[in-house]
Protein backbone atom coordinates (compact mmCIF):
# COMPACT_ATOMS: atom_id res chain seq x y z
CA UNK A 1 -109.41 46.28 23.53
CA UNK A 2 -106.31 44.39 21.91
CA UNK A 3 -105.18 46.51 19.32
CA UNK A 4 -103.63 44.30 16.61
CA UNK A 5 -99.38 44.97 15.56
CA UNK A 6 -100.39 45.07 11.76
CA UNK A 7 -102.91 46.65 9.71
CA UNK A 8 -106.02 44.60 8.84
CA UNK A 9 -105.74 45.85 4.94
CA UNK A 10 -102.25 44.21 4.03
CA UNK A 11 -103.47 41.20 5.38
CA UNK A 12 -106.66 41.11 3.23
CA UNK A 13 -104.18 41.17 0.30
CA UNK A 14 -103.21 37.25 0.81
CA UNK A 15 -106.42 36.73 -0.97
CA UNK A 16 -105.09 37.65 -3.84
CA UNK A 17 -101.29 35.63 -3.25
CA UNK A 18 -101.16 32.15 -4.69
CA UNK A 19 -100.00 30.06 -2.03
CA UNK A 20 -99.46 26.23 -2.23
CA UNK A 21 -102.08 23.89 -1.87
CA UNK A 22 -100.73 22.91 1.40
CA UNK A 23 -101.85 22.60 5.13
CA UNK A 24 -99.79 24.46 7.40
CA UNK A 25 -99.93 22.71 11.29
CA UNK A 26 -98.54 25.77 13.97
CA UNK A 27 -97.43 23.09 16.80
CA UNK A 28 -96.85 24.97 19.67
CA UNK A 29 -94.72 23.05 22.32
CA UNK A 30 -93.54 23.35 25.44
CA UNK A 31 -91.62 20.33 27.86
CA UNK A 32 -93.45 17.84 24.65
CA UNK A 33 -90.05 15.86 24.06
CA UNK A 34 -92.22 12.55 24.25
CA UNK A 35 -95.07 13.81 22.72
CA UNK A 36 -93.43 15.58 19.86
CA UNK A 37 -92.37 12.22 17.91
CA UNK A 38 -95.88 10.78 18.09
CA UNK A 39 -97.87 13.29 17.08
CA UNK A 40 -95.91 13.98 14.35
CA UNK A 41 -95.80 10.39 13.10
CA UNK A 42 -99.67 10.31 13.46
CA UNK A 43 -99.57 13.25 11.40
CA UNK A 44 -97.02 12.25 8.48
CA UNK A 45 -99.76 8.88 8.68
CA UNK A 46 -102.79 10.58 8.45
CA UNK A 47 -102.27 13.34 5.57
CA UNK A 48 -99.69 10.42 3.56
CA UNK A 49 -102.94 8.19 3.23
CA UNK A 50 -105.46 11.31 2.40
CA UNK A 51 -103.04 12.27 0.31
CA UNK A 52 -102.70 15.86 1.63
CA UNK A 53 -99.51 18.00 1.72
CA UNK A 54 -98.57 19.25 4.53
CA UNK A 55 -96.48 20.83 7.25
CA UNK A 56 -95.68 21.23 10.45
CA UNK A 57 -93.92 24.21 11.99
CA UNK A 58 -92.75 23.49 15.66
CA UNK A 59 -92.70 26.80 18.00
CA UNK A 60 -90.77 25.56 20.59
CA UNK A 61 -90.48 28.21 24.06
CA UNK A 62 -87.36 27.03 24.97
CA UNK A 63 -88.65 24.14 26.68
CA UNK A 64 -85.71 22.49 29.37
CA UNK A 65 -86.67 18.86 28.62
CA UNK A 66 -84.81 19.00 25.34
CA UNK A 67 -88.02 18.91 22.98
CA UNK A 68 -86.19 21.58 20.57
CA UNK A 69 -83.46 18.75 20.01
CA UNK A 70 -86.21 16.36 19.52
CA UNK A 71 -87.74 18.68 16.91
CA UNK A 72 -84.06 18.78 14.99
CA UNK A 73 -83.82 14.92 14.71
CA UNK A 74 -87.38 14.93 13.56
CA UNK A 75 -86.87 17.50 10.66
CA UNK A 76 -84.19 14.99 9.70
CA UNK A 77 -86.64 12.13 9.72
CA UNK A 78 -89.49 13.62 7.81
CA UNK A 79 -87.33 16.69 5.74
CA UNK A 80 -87.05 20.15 5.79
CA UNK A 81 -90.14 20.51 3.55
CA UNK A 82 -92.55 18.92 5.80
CA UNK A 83 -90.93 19.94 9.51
CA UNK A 84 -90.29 24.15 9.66
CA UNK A 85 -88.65 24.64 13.10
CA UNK A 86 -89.47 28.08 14.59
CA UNK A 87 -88.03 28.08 18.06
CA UNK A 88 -88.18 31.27 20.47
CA UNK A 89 -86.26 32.47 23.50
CA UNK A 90 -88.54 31.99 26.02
CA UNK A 91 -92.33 31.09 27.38
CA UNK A 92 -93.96 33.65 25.73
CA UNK A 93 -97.43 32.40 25.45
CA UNK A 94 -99.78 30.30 23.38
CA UNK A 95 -101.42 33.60 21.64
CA UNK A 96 -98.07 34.85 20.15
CA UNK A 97 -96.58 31.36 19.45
CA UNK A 98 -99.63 31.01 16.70
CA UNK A 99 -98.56 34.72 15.48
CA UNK A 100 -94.52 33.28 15.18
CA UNK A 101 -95.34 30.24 13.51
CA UNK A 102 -97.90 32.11 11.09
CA UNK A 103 -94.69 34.03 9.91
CA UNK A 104 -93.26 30.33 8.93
CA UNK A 105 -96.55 28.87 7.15
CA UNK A 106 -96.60 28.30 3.63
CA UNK A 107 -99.81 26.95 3.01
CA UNK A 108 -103.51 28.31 1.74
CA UNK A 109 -104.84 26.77 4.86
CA UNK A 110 -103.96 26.74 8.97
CA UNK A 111 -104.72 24.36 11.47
CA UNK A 112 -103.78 24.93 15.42
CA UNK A 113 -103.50 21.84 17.39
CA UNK A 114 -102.24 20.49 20.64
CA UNK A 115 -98.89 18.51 21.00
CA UNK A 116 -100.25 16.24 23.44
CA UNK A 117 -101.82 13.60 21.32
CA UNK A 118 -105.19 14.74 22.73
CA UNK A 119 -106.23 15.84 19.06
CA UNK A 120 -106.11 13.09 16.64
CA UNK A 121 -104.43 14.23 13.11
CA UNK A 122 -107.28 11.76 11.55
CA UNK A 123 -110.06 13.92 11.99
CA UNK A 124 -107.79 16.69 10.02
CA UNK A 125 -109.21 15.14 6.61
CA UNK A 126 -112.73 15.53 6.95
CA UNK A 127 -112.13 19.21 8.38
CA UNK A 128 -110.17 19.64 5.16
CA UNK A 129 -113.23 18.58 3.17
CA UNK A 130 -115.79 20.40 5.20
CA UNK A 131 -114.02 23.97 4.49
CA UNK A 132 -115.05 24.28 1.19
CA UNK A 133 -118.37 25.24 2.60
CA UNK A 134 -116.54 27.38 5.52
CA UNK A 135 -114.14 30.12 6.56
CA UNK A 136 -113.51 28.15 10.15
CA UNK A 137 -114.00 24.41 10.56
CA UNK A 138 -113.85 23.43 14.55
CA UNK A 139 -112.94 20.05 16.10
CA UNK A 140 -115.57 19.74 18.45
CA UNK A 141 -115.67 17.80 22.15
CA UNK A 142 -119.20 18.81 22.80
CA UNK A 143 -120.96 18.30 19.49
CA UNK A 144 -123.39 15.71 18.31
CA UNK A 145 -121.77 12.90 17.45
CA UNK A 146 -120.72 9.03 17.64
CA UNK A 147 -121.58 8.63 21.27
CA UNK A 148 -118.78 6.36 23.02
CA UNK A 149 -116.76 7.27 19.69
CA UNK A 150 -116.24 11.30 20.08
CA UNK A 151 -115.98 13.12 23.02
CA UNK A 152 -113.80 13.36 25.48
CA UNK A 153 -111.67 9.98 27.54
CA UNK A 154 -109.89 10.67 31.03
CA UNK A 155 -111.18 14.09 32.40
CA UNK A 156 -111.85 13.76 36.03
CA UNK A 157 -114.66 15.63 37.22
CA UNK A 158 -112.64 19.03 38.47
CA UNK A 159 -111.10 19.17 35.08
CA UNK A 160 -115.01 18.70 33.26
CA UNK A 161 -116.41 21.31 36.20
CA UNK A 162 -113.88 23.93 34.57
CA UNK A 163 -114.48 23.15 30.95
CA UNK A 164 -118.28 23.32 31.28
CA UNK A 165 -118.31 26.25 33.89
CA UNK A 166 -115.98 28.21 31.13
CA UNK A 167 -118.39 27.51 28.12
CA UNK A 168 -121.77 27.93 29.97
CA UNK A 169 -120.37 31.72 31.04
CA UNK A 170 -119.32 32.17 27.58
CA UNK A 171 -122.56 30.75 26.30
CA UNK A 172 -124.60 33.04 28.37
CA UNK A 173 -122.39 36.55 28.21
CA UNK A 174 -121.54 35.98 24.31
CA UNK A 175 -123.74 33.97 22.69
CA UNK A 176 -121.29 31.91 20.27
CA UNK A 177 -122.95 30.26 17.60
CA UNK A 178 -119.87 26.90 18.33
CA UNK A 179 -120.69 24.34 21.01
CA UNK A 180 -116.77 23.99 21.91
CA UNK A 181 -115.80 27.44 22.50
CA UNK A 182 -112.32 27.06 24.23
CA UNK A 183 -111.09 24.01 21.90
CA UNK A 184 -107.89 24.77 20.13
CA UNK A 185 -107.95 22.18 17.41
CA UNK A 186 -109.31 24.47 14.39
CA UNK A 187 -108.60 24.62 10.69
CA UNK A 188 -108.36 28.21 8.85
CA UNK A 189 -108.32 29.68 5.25
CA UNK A 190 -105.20 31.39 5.79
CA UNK A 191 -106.28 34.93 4.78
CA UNK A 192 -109.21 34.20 7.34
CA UNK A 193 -106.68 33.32 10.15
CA UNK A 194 -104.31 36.69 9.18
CA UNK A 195 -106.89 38.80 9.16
CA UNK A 196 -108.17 37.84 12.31
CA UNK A 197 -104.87 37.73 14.41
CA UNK A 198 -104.19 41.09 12.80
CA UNK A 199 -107.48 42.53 14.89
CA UNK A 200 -105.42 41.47 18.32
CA UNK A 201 -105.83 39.04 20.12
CA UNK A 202 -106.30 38.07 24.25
CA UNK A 203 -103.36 35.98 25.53
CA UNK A 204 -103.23 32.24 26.52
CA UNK A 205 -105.97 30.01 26.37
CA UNK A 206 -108.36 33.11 26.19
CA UNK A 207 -107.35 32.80 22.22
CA UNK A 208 -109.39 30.48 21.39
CA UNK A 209 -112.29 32.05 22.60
CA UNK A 210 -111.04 35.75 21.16
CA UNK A 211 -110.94 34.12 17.56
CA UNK A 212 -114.11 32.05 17.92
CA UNK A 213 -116.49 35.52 18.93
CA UNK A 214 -114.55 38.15 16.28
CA UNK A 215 -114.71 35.19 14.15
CA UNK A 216 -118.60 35.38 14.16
CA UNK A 217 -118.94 39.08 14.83
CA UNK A 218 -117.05 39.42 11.34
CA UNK A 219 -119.55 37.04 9.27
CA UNK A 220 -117.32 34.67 8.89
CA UNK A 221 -118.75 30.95 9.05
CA UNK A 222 -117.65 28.13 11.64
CA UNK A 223 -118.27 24.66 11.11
CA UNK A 224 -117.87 21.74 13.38
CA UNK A 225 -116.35 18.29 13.34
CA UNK A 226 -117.16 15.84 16.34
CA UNK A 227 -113.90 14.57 17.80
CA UNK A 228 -112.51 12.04 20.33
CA UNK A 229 -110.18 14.17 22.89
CA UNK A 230 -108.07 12.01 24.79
CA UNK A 231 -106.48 13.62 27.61
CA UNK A 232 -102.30 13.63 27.39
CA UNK A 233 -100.39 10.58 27.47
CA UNK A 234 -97.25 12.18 28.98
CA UNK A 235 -96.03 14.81 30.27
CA UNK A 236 -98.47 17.71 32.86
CA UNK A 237 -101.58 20.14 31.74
CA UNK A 238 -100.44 23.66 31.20
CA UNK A 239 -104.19 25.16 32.36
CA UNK A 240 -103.72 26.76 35.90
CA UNK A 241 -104.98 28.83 37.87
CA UNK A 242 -103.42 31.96 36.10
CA UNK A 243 -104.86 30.81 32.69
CA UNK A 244 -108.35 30.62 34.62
CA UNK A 245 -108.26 34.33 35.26
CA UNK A 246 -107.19 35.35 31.89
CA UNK A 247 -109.80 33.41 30.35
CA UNK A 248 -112.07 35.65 32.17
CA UNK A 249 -110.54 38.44 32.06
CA UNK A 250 -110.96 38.16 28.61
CA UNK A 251 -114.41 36.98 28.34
CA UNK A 252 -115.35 40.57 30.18
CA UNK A 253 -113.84 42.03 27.50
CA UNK A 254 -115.18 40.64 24.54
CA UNK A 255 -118.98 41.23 26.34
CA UNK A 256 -118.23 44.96 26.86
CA UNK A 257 -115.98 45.78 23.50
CA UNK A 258 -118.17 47.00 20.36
CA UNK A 259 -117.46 45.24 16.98
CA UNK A 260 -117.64 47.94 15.19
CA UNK A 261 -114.50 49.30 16.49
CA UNK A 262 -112.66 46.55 14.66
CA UNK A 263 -110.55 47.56 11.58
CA UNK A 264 -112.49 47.78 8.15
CA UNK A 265 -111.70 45.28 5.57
CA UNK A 266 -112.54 44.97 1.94
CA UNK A 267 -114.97 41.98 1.23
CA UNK A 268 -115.45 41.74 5.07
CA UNK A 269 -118.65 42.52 6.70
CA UNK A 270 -119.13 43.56 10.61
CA UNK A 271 -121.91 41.08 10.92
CA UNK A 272 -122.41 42.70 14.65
CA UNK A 273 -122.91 46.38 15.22
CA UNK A 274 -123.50 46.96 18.41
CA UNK A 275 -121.54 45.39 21.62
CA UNK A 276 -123.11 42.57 23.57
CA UNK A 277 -123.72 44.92 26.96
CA UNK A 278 -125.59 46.78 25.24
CA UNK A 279 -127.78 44.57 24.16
CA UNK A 280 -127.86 43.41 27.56
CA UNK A 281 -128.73 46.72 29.30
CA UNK A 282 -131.44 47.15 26.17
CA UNK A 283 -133.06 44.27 27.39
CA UNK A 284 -132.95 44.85 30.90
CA UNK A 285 -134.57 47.74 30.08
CA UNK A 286 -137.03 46.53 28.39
CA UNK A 287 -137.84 44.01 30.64
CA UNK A 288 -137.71 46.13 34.03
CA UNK A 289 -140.35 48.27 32.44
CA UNK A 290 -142.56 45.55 31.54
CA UNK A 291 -142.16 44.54 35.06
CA UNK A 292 -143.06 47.65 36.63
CA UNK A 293 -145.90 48.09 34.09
CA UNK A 294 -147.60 44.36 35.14
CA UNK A 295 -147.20 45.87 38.82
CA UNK A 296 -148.47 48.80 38.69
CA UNK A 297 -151.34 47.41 36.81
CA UNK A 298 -151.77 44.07 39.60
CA UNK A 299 -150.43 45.04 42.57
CA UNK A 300 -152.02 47.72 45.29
CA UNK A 301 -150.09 50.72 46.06
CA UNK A 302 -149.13 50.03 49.74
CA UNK A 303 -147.07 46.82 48.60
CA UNK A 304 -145.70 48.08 45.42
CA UNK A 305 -142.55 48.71 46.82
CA UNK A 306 -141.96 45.63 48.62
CA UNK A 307 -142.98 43.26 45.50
CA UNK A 308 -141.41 45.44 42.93
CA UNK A 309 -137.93 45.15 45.00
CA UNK A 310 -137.95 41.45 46.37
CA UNK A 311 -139.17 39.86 42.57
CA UNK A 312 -136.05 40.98 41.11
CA UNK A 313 -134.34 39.32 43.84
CA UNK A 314 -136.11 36.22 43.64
CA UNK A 315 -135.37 36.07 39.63
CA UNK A 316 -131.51 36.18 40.21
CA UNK A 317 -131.77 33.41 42.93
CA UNK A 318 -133.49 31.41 40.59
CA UNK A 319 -131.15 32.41 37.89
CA UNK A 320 -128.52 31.39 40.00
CA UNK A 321 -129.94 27.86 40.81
CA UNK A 322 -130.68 27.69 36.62
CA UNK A 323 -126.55 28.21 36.48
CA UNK A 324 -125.45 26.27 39.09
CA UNK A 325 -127.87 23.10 37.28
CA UNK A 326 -126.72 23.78 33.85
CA UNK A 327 -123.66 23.00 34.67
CA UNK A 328 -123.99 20.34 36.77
CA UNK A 329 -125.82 18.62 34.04
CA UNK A 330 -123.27 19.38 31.48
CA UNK A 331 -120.99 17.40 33.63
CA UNK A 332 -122.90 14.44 34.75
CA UNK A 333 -123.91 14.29 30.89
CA UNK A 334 -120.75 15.27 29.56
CA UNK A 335 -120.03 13.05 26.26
CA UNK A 336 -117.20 10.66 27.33
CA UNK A 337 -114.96 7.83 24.70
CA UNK A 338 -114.92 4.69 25.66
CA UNK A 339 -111.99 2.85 26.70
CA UNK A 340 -111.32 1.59 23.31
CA UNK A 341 -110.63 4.89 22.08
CA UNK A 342 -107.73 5.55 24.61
CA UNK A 343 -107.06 1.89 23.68
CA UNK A 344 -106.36 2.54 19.92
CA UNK A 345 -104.36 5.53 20.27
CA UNK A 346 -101.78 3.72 22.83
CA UNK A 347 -101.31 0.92 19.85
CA UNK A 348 -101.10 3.30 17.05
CA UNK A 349 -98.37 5.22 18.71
CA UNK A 350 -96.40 2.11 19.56
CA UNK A 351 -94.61 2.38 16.35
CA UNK A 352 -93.64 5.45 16.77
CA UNK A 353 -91.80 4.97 20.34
């Protein structure tokens, strides 16, 4: 369903490149001219003290704050070894600014994050760590962790409605085997992340959920890291009402496309070989005959009809009151920071102001 530009096999050969022990940050930005400084800083901070190399490469869409001028003075700050600028003509999407800045990276390993100080750069170490047991390692807002400590600070309730309404579908019509589905803060081997971008990839936000399911449906494994998101300092959200559709747009997709359709690579395994609507209709099946089966067996013959109609009926009501709950629950239990965590962030990036 999103046929990929480049073929699968010549990516599998950057196994075999030596690359530099170095982690490559894609920064995608757009209108981030006050953001842009501090995350960096936080970043330069962070790595320095773990003592990690690193780099960032800026893909600026031609933003009309200025942040592509803020970018130039910051390459000059921090060098032209640790700041790559890869700036574009236009807002071409989130999807393809990870493919431009990919072109740029350097490094054995890729991380995507935000611009918008809602992903801390200090949780990048222990991700770092925790890959030598993984292909994917995932910063987490919904896993089990500090409570008060990780999670997420200054979501009203529309914005958690969305985020839990888009993971429960996901959870239900895909079956990930990652609690935070649609985060974007994510660190790759790097012949992982080409091989996956080079199987296509859905546009916008939908990304992160495209690489999270082919991700698993390939065999490769995903570990998690609890985080503290703190919603943006400055600047507006770029989630609308267009990226809503895509997302789902894309999330029928990936339930009706068949895995094995994706490209063959060496050393990689289709860990899924059948789609995930077929499954579905399998067990429908299944379970529609059982049905019938306990009704012919219980029920007389003059009511057959009636009960063997109106069940059915009554199961998707309920299912639909299950749904409805779920996610209602997910929000009034959603795991929240405390103040102090907003708190510390606004005095770290004091310095850098």
């Amino acid at each position: 369903p999103y046929p990929g530009s480049r073929s699968v096999l010549l990516c599998a050969q950057y196994r075999n490149m030596a690359r530099a022990e170095r982690i490559s940050i894609i920064l995608p930005t757009y209108n981030e001219k006050e953001n842009l400084p501090l995350i960096v800083g936080l970043i330069h901070k962070e790595l320095n003290a773990a003592k990690l190399d690193y780099e960032v490469i800026i893909v600026d869409d031609n933003s009309p704050d200025g942040t592509l001028e803020v970018a130039k003075e910051i390459q000059k700050k921090y060098g032209e070894s640790h700041i790559v600028l890869a700036p574009r003509k236009g807002k071409l999407g989130l999807g393809t600014a990870y493919k431009h800045g990919l072109e740029k990276c350097r490094g054995n390993y890729v991380l995507l994050m935000d611009a918008d100080l809602s992903h801390h750069p200090k949780f990048i170490p222990k991700m770092y760590n925790l890959l030598k047991d993984y292909d994917i390692v995932t910063g987490t807002r919904y896993g089990a962790g500090t409570p008060g400590v990780t999670g997420v600070y200054g979501w009203n309730v529309r914005r958690k409605l969305t985020s839990c309404g888009a993971n429960y579908l996901a959870k239900v019509l895909l079956r990930p085997r990652v609690s935070d589905l649609t985060g974007s803060f994510r660190l790759y081997r790097r012949e992982v992340f080409d091989i996956l971008l080079a199987t296509g990839m859905p546009k916008g936000y939908a990304f992160q959920m495209g690489i999270a399911v082919k991700a698993q449906d390939m065999g490769f494994k995903i570990g998690e890291v609890p985080i503290s998101f703190v919603d943006r300092l400055y600047g507006e959200s770029k989630l609308g009402v267009k990226e809503i559709i895509t997302y789902l747009k894309a999330l029928f997709t990936f339930f009706m496309y068949n895995p094995t359709e994706l490209p063959k690579v060496s050393g990689v395994t289709v860990a899924r070989t059948r789609s995930r609507f077929f499954e579905f209709v399998v067990m429908l099946a299944f379970l529609t005959v059982v049905y019938l089966c306990a009704c012919f067996a219980t029920i007389d013959t003059d009511n057959f009809l009636l009960v063997a109609l109106g069940m059915p009926f009554g199961l998707l009501v309920l299912f639909g009151l299950y749904s409805v709950f779920s996610v209602l629950w997910a929000v009034a239990t959603f795991p929240t920071c405390k103040p102090a965590v907003h708190a510390e962030l606004v005095k770290e990036i004091s310095e850098y102001q």
